[in-house]
N, C-alpha and C. Protein backbone atom coordinates (compact mmCIF):
# COMPACT_ATOMS: atom_id res chain seq x y z
N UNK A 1 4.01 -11.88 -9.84
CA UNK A 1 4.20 -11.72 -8.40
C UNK A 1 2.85 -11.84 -7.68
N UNK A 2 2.74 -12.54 -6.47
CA UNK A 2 1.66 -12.45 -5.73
C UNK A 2 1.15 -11.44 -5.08
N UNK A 3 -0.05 -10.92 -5.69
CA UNK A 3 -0.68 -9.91 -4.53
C UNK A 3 -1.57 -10.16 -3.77
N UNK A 4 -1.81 -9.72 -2.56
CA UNK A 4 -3.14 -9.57 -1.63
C UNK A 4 -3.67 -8.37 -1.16
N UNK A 5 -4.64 -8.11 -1.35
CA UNK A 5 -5.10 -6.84 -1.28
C UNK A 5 -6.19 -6.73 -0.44
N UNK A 6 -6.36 -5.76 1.22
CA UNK A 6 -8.10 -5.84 1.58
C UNK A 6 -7.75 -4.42 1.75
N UNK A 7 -8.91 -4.02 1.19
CA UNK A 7 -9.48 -2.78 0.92
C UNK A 7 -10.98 -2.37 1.76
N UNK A 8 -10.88 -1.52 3.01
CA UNK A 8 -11.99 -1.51 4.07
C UNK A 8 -12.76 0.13 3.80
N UNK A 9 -12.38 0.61 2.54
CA UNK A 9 -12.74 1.94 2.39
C UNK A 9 -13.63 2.00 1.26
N UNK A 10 -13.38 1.28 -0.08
CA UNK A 10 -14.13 1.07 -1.07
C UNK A 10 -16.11 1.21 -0.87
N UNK A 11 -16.06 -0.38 -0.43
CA UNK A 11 -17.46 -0.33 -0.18
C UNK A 11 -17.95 0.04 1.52
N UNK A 12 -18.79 0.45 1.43
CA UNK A 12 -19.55 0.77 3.25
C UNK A 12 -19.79 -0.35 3.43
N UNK A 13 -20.37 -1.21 3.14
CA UNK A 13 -21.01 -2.52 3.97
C UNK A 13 -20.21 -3.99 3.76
N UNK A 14 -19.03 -3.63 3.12
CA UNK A 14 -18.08 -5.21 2.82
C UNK A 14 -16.96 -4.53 3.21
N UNK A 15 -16.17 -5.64 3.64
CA UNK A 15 -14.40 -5.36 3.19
C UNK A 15 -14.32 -6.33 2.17
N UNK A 16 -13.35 -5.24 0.96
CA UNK A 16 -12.91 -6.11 0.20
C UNK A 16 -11.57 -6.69 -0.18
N UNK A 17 -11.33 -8.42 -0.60
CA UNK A 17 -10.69 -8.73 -0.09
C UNK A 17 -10.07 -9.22 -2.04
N UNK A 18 -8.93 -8.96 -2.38
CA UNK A 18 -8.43 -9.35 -3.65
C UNK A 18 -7.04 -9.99 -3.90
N UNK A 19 -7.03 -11.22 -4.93
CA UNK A 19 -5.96 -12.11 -5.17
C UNK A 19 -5.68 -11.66 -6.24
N UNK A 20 -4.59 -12.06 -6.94
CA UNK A 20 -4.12 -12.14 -7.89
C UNK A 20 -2.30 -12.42 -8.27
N UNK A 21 -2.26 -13.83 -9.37
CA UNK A 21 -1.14 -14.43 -9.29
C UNK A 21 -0.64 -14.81 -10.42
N UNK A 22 -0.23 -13.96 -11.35
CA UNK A 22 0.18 -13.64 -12.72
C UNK A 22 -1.01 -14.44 -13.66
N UNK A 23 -0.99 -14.93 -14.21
CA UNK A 23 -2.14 -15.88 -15.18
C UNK A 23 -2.78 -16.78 -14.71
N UNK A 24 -2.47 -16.79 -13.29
CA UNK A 24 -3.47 -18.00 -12.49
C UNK A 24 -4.36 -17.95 -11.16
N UNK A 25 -5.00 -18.33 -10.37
CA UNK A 25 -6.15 -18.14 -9.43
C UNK A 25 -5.82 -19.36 -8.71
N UNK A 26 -6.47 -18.68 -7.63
CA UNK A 26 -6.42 -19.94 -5.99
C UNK A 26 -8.08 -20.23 -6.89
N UNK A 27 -8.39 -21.70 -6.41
CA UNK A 27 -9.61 -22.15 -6.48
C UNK A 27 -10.70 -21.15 -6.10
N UNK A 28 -11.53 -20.86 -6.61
CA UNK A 28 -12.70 -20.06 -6.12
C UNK A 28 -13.36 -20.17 -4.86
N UNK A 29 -13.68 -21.76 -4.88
CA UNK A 29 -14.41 -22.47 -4.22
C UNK A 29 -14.01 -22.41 -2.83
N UNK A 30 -12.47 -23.07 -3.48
CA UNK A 30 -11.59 -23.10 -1.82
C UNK A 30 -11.15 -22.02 -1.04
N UNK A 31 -11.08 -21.08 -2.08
CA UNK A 31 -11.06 -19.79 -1.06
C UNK A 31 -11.72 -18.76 -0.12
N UNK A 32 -13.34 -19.67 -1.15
CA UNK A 32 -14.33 -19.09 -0.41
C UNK A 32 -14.76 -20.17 1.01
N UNK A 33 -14.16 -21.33 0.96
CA UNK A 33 -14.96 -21.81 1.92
C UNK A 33 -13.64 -21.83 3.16
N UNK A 34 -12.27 -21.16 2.90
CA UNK A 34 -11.32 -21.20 3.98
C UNK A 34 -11.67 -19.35 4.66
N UNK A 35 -12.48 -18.52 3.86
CA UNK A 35 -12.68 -17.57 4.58
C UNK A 35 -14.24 -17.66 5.08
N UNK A 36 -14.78 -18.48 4.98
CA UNK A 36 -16.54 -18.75 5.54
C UNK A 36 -15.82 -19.87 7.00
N UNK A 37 -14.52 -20.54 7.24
CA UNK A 37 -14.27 -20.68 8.11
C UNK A 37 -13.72 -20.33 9.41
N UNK A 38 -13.46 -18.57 8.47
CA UNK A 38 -13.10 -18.04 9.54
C UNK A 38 -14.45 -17.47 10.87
N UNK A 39 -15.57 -17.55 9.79
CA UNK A 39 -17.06 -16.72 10.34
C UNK A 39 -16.88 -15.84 9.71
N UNK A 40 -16.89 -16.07 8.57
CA UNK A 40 -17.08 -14.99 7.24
C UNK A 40 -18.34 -15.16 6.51
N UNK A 41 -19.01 -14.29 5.89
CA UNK A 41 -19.90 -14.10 4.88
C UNK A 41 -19.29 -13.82 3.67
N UNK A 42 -19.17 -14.73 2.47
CA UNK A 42 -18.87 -14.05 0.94
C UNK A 42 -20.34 -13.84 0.19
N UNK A 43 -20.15 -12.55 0.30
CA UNK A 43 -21.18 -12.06 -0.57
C UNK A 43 -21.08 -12.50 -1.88
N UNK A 44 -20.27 -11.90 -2.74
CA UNK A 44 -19.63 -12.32 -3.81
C UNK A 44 -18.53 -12.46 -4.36
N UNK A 45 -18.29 -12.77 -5.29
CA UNK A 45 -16.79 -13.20 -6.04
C UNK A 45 -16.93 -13.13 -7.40
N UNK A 46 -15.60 -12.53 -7.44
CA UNK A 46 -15.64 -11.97 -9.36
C UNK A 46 -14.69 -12.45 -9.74
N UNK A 47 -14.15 -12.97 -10.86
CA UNK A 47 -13.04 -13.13 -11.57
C UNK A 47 -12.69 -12.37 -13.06
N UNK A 48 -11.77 -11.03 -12.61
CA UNK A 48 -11.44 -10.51 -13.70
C UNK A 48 -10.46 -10.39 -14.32
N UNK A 49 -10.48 -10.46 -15.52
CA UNK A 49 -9.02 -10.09 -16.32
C UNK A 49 -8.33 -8.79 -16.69
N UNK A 50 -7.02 -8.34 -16.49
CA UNK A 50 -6.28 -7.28 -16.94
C UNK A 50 -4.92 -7.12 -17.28
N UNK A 51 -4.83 -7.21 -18.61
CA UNK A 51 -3.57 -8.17 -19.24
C UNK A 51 -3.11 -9.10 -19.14
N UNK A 52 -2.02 -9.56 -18.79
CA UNK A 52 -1.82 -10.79 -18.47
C UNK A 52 -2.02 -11.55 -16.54
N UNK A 53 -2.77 -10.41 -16.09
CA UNK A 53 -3.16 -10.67 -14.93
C UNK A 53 -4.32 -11.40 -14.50
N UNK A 54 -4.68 -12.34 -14.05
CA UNK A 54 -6.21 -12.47 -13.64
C UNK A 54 -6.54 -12.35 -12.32
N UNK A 55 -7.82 -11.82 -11.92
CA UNK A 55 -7.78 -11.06 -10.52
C UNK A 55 -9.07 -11.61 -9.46
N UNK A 56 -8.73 -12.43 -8.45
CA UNK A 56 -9.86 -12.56 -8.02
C UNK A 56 -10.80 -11.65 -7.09
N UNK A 57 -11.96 -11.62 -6.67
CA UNK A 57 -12.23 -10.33 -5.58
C UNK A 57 -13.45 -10.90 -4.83
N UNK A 58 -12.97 -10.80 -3.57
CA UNK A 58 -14.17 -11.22 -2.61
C UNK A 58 -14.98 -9.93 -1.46
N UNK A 59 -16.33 -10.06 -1.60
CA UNK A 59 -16.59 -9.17 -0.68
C UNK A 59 -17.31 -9.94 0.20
N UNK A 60 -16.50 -9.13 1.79
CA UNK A 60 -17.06 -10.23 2.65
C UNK A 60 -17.55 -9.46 4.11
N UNK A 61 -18.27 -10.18 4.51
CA UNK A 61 -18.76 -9.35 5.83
C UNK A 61 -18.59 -10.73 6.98
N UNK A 62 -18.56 -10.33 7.99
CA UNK A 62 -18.85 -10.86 9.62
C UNK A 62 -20.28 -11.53 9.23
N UNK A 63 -20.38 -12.69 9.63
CA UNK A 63 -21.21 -14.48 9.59
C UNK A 63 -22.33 -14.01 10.78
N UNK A 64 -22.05 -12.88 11.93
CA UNK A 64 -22.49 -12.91 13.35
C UNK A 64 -22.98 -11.23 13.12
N UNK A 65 -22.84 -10.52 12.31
CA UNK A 65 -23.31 -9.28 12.22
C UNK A 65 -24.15 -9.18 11.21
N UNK A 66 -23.37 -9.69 9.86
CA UNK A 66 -23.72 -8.99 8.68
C UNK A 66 -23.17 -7.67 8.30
N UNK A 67 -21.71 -7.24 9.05
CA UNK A 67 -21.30 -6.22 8.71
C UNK A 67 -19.64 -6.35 8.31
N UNK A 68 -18.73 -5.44 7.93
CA UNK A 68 -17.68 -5.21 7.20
C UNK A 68 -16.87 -5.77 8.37
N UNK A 69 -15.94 -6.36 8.27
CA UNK A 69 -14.90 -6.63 9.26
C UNK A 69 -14.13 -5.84 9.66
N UNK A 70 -14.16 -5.10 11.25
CA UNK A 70 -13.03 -3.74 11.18
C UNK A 70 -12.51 -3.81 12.61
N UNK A 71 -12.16 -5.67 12.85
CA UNK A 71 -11.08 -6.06 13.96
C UNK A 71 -9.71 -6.48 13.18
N UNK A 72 -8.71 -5.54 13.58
CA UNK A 72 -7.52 -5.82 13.11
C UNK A 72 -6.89 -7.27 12.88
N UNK A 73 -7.12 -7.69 14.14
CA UNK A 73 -6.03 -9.33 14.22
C UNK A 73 -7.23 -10.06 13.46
N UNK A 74 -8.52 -9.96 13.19
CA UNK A 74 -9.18 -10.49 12.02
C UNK A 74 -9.31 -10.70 10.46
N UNK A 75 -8.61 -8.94 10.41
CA UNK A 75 -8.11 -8.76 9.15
C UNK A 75 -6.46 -9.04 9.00
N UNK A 76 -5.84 -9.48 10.17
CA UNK A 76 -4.52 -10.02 9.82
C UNK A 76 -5.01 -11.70 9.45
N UNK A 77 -5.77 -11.99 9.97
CA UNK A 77 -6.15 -13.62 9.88
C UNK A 77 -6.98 -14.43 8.29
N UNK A 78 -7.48 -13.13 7.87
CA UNK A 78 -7.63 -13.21 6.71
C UNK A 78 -6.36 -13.50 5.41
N UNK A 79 -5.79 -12.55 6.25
CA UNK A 79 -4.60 -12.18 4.67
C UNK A 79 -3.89 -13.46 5.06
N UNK A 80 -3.17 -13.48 6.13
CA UNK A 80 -2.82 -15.02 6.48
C UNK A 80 -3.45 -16.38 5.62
N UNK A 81 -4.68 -16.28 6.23
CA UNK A 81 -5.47 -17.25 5.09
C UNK A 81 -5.36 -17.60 4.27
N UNK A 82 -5.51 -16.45 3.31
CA UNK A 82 -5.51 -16.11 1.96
C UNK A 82 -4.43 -17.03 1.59
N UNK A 83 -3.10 -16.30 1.68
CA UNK A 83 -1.74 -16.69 1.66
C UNK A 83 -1.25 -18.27 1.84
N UNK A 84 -1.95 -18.76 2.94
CA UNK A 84 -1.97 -20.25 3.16
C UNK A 84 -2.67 -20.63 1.87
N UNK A 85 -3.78 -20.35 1.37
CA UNK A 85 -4.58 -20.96 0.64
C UNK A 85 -3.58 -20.89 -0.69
N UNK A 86 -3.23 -19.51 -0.80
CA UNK A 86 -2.31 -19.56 -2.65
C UNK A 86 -1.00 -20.31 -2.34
N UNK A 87 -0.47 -20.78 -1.08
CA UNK A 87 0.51 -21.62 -0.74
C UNK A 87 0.08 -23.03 -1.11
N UNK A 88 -0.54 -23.27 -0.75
CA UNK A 88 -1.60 -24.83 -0.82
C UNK A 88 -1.64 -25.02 -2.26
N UNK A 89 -2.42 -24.35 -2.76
CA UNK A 89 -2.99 -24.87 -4.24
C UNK A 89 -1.87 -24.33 -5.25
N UNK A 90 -0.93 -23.12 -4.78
CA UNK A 90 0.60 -22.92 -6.26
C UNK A 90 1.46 -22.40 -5.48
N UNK A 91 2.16 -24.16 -5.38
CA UNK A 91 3.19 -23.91 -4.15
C UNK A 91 4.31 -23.08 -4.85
N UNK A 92 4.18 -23.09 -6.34
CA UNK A 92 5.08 -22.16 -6.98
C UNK A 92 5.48 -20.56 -6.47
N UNK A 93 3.76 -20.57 -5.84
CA UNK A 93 4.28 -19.29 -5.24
C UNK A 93 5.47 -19.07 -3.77
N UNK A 94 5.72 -20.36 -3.44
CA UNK A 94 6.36 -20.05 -2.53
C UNK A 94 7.92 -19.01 -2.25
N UNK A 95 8.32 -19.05 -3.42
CA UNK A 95 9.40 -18.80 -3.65
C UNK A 95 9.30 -16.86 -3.32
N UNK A 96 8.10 -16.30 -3.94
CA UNK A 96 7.85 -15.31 -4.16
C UNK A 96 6.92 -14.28 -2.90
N UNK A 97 6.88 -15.01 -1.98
CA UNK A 97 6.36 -14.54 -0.72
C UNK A 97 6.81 -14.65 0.66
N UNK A 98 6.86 -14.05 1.35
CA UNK A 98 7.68 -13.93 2.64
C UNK A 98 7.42 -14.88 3.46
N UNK A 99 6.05 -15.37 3.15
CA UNK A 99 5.16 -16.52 4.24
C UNK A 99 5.83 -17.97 3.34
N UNK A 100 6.11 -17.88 2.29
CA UNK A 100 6.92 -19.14 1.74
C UNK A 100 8.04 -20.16 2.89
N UNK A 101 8.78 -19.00 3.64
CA UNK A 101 9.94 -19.44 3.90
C UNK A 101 9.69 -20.49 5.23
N UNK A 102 7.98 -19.79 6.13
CA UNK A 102 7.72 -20.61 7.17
C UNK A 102 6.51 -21.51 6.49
N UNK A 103 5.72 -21.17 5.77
CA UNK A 103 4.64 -22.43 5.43
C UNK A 103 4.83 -23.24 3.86
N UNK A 104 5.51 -22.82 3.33
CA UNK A 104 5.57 -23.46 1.75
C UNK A 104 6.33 -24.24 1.54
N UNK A 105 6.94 -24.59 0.49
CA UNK A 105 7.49 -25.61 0.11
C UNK A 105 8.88 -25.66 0.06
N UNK A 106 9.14 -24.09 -0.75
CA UNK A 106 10.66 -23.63 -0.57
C UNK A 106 11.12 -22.16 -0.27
N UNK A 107 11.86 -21.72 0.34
CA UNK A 107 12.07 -20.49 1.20
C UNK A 107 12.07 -19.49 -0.31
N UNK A 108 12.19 -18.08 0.15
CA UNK A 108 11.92 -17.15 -1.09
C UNK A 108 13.63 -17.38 -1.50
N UNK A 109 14.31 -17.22 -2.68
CA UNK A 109 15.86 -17.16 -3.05
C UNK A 109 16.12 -15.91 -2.37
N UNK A 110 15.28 -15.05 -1.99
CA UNK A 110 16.60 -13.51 -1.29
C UNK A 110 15.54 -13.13 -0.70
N UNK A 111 16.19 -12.41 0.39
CA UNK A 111 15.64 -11.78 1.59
C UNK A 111 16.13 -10.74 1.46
N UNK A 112 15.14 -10.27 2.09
CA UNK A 112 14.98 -8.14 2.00
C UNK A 112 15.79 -7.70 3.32
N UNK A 113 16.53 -6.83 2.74
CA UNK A 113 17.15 -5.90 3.82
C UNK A 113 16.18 -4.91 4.50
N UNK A 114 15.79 -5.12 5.55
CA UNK A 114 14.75 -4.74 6.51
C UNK A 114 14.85 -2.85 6.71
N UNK A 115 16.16 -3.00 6.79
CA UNK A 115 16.57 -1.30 6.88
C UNK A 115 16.04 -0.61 5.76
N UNK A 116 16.82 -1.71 4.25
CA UNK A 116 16.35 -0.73 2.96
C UNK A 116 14.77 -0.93 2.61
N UNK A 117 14.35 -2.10 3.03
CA UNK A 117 12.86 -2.20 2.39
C UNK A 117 11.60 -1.43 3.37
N UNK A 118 12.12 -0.74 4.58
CA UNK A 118 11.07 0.06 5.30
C UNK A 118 11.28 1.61 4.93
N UNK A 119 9.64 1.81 4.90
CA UNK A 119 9.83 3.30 4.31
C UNK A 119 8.39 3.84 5.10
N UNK A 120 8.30 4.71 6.27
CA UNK A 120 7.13 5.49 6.56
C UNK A 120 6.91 6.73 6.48
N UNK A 121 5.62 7.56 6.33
CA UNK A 121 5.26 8.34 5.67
C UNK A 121 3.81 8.95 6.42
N UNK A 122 3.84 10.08 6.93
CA UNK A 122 2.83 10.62 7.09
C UNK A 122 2.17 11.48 7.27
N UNK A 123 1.03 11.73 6.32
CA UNK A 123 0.86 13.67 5.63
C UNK A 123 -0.90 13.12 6.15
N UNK A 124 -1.30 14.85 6.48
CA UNK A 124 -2.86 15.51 6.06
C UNK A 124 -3.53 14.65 5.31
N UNK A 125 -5.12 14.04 5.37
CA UNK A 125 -6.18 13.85 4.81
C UNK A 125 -7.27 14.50 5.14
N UNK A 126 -7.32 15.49 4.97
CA UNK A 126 -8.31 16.09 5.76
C UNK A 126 -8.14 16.97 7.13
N UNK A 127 -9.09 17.68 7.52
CA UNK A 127 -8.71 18.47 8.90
C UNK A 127 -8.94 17.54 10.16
N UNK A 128 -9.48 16.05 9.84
CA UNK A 128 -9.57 15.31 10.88
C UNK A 128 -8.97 14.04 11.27
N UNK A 129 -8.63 13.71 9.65
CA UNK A 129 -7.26 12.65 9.86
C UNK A 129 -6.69 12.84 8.96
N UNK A 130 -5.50 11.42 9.27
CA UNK A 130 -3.98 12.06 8.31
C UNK A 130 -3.98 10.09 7.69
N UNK A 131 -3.56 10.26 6.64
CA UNK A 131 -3.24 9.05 5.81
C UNK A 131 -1.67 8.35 6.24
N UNK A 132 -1.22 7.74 7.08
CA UNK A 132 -0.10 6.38 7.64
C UNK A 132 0.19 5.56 6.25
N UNK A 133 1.67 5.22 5.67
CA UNK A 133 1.58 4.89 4.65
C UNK A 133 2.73 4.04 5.32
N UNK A 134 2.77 2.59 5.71
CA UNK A 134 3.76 1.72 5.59
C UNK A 134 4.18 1.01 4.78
N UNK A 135 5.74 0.60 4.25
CA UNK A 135 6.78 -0.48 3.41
C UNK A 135 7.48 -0.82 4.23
N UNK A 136 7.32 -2.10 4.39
CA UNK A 136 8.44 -2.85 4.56
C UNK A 136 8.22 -4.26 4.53
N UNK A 137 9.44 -5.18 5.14
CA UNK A 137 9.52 -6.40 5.15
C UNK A 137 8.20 -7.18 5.62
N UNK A 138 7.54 -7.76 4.79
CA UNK A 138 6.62 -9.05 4.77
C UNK A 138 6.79 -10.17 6.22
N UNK A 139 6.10 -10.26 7.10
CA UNK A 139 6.16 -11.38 8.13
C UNK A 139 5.08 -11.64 8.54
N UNK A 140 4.97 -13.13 9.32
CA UNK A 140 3.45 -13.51 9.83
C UNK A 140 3.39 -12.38 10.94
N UNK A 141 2.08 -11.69 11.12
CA UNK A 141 1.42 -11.29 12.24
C UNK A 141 1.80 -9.45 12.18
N UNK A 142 2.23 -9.01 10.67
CA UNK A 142 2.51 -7.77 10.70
C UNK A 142 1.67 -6.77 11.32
N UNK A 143 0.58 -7.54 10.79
CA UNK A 143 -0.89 -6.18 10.69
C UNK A 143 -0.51 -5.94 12.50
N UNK A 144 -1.03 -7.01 13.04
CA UNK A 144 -1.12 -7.00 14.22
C UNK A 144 -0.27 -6.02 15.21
N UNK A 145 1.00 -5.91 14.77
CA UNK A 145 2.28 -5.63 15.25
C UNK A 145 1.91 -4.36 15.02
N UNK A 146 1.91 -3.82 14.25
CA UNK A 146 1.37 -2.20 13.59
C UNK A 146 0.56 -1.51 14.24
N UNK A 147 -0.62 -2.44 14.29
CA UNK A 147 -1.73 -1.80 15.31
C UNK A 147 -1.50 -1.54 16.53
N UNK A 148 -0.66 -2.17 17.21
CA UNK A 148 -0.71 -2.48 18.60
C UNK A 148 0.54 -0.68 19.02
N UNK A 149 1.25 -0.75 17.81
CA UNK A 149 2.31 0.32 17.86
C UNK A 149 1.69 1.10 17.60
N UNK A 150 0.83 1.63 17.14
CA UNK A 150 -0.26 2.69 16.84
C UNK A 150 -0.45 3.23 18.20
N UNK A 151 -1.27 1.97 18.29
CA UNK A 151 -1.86 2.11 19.56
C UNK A 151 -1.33 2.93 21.06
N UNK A 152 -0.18 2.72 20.98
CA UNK A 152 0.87 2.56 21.99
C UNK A 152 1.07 4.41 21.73
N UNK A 153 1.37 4.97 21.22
CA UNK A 153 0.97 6.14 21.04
C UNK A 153 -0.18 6.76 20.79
N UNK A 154 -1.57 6.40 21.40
CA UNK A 154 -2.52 7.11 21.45
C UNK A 154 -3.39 7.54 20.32
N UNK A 155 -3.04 7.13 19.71
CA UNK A 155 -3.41 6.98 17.78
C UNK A 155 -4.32 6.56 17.78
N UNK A 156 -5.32 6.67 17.00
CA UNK A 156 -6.64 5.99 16.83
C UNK A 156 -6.33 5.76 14.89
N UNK A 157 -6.73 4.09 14.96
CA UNK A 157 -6.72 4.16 13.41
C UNK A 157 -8.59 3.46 13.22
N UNK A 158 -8.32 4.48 11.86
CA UNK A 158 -10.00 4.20 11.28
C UNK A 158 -10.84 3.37 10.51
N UNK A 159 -9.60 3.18 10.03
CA UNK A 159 -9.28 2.40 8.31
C UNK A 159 -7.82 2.17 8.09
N UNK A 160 -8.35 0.87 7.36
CA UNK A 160 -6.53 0.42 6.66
C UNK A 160 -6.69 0.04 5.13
N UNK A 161 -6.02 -0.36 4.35
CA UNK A 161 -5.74 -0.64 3.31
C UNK A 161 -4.88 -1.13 2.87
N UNK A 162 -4.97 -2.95 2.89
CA UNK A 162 -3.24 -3.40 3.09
C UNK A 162 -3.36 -4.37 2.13
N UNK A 163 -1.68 -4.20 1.64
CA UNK A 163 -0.95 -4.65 0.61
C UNK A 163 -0.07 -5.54 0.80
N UNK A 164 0.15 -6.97 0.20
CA UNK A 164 0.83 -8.12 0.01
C UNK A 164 1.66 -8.38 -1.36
N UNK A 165 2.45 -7.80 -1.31
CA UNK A 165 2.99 -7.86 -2.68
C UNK A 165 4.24 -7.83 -2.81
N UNK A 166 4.07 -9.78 -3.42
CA UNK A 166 5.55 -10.51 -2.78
C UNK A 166 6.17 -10.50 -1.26
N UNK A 167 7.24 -10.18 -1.52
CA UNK A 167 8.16 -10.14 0.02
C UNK A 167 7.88 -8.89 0.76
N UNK A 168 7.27 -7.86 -0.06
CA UNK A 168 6.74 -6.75 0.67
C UNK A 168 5.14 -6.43 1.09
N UNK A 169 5.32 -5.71 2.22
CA UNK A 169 3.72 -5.63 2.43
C UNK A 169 3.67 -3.82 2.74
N UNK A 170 2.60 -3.82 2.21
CA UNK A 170 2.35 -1.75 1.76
C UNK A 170 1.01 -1.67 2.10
N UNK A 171 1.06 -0.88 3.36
CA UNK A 171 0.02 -0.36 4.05
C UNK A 171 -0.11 1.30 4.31
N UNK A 172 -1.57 1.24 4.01
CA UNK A 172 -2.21 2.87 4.39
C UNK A 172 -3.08 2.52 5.42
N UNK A 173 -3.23 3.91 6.49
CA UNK A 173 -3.66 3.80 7.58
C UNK A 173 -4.90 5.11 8.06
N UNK A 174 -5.67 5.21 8.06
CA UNK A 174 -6.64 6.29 8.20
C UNK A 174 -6.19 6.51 9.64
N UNK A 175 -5.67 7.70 9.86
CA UNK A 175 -5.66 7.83 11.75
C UNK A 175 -5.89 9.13 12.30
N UNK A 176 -6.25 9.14 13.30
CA UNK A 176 -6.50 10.97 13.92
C UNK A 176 -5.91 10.33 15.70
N UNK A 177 -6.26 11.65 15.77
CA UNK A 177 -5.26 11.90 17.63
C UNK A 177 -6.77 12.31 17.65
N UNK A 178 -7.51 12.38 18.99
CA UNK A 178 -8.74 13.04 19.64
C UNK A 178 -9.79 13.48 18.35
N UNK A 179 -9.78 12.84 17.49
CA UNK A 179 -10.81 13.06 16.64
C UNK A 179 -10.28 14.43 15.77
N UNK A 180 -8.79 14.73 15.17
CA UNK A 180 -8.35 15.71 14.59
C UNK A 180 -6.95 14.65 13.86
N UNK A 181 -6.83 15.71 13.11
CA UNK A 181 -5.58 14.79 12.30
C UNK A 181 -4.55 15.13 13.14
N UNK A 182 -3.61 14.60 12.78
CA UNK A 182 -2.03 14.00 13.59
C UNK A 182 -1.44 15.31 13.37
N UNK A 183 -0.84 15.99 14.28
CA UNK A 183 0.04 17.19 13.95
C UNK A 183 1.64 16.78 13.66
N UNK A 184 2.58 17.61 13.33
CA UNK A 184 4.13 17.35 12.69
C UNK A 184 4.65 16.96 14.48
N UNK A 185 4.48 16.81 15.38
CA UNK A 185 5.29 16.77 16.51
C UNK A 185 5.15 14.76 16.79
N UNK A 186 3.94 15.02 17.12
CA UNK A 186 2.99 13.74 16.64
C UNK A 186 3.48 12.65 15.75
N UNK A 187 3.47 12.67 14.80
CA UNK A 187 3.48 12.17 13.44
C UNK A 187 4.60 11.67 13.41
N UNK A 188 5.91 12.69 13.41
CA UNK A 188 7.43 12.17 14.33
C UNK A 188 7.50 11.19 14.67
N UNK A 189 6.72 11.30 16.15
CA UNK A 189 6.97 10.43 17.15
C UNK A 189 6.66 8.86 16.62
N UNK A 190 5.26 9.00 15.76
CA UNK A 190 4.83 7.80 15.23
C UNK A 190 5.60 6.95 13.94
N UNK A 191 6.26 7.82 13.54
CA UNK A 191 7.38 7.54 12.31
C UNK A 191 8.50 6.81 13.07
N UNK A 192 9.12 7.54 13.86
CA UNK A 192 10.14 6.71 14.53
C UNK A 192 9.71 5.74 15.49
N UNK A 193 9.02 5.44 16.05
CA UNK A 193 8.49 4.55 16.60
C UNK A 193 8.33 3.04 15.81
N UNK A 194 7.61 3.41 14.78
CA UNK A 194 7.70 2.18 14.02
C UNK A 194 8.41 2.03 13.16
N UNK A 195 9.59 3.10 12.58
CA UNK A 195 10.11 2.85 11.87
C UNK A 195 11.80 1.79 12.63
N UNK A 196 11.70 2.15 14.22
CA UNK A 196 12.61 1.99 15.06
C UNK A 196 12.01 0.30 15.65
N UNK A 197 10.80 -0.25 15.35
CA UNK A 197 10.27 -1.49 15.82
C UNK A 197 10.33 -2.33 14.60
N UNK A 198 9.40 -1.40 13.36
CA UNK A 198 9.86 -2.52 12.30
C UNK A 198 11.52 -2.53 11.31
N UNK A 199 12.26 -2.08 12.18
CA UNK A 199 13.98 -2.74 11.97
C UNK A 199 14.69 -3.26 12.42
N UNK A 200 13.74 -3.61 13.71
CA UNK A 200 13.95 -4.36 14.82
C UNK A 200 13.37 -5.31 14.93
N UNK A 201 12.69 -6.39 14.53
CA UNK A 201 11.28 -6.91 14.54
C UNK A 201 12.09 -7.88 15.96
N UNK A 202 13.31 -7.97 16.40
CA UNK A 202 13.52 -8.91 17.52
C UNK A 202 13.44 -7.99 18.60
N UNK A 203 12.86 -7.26 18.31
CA UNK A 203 12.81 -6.22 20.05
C UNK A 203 11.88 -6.03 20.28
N UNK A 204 11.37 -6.04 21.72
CA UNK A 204 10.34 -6.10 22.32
C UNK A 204 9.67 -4.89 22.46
N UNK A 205 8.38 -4.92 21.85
CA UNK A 205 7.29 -3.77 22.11
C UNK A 205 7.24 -2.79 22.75
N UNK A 206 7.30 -4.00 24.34
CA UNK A 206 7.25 -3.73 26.10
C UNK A 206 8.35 -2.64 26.02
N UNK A 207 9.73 -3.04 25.51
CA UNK A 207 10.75 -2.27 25.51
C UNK A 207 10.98 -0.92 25.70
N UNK A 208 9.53 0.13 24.89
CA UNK A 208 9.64 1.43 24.85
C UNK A 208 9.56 1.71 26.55
């Protein structure tokens, strides 16, 4: 199964950004030079093995700073990328990713029930923020969509940590209200909110 993984908590001075596609790899090369087109810096790139997995990993910073990337619709534009790129070079994967059905070759064989495949979640990290844990259905421009619903309730997010895997995408969210973690009244509101937008993905934002 295809994963994508960026991870903005690991290192302080990179986001890191990871592939992996059962026994096989997007080109090195090409992947590094479709994220240096975004105005990316790749620091480096590893290729590791773990069972029958092989795993690629990029750490990358902003071309215009020299620092970690921590604009959302940037880090949606990445994973996008990414995804185009393992579309391009193993169109095999198309079948097995949600972005298959609009950019690949052939649509995924089954589609996720949007109701059963969303699941949100959100507890304490601390006395100053609380850890946001989204599942659900895989589509272009999720990240984006997320943030903006965050947003929309007064939420401040800090950090993310997002997951591509297959038709599903699994996200954690670092967030606080006024510089304190999210209280149970709160937290509610933010659960149903997105849990009420992403089962809806045809209803409008504006709507609330």
């Amino acid at each position: 199964m295809p994963v994508v993984h960026i991870d903005q908590d690991s290192d302080p001075n990179a986001t890191i950004v990871q592939l992996s596609f059962g026994d096989r790899l997007g080109a090195l090369i090409d992947t590094m030079k479709a994220l240096k087109q975004l105005g990316l810096d790749v620091l480096k790139g590893t290729v590791t093995t773990e069972g029958p997995v092989k795993q690629t990993k990029f750490f990358i910073t902003r071309l215009d700073t020299g620092r970690k990337v921590e604009e959302f619709d940037m880090l949606e534009r990445i994973r996008l990328t990414i995804i185009n790129n393992l579309l391009k070079y193993h169109p095999e994967s198309s079948t097995q990713l949600a972005m298959g059905e609009a950019f690949g070759v052939m649509a995924p064989e089954k589609k996720l029930d949007v109701d059963i495949a969303t699941h949100i979640h959100v507890k304490d990290d601390g006395p100053k923020r609380s850890l946001l844990y989204i599942e659900t259905a895989d589509r272009p421009g999720l990240l984006v969509e997320i943030i903006k619903m965050i947003s929309d309730v007064n939420i401040d997010v800090e950090s993310a940590e997002i997951d591509t895997e297959g038709l599903i995408a699994k996200d954690k969210f670092h967030v606080s209200y006024r510089g304190a973690a999210v209280n149970s009244s709160l937290s509610q509101l933010l659960v149903n909110s997105l849990r009420y937008y992403l089962r809806r993905p045809e209803t409008d934002i504006n709507s609330y």
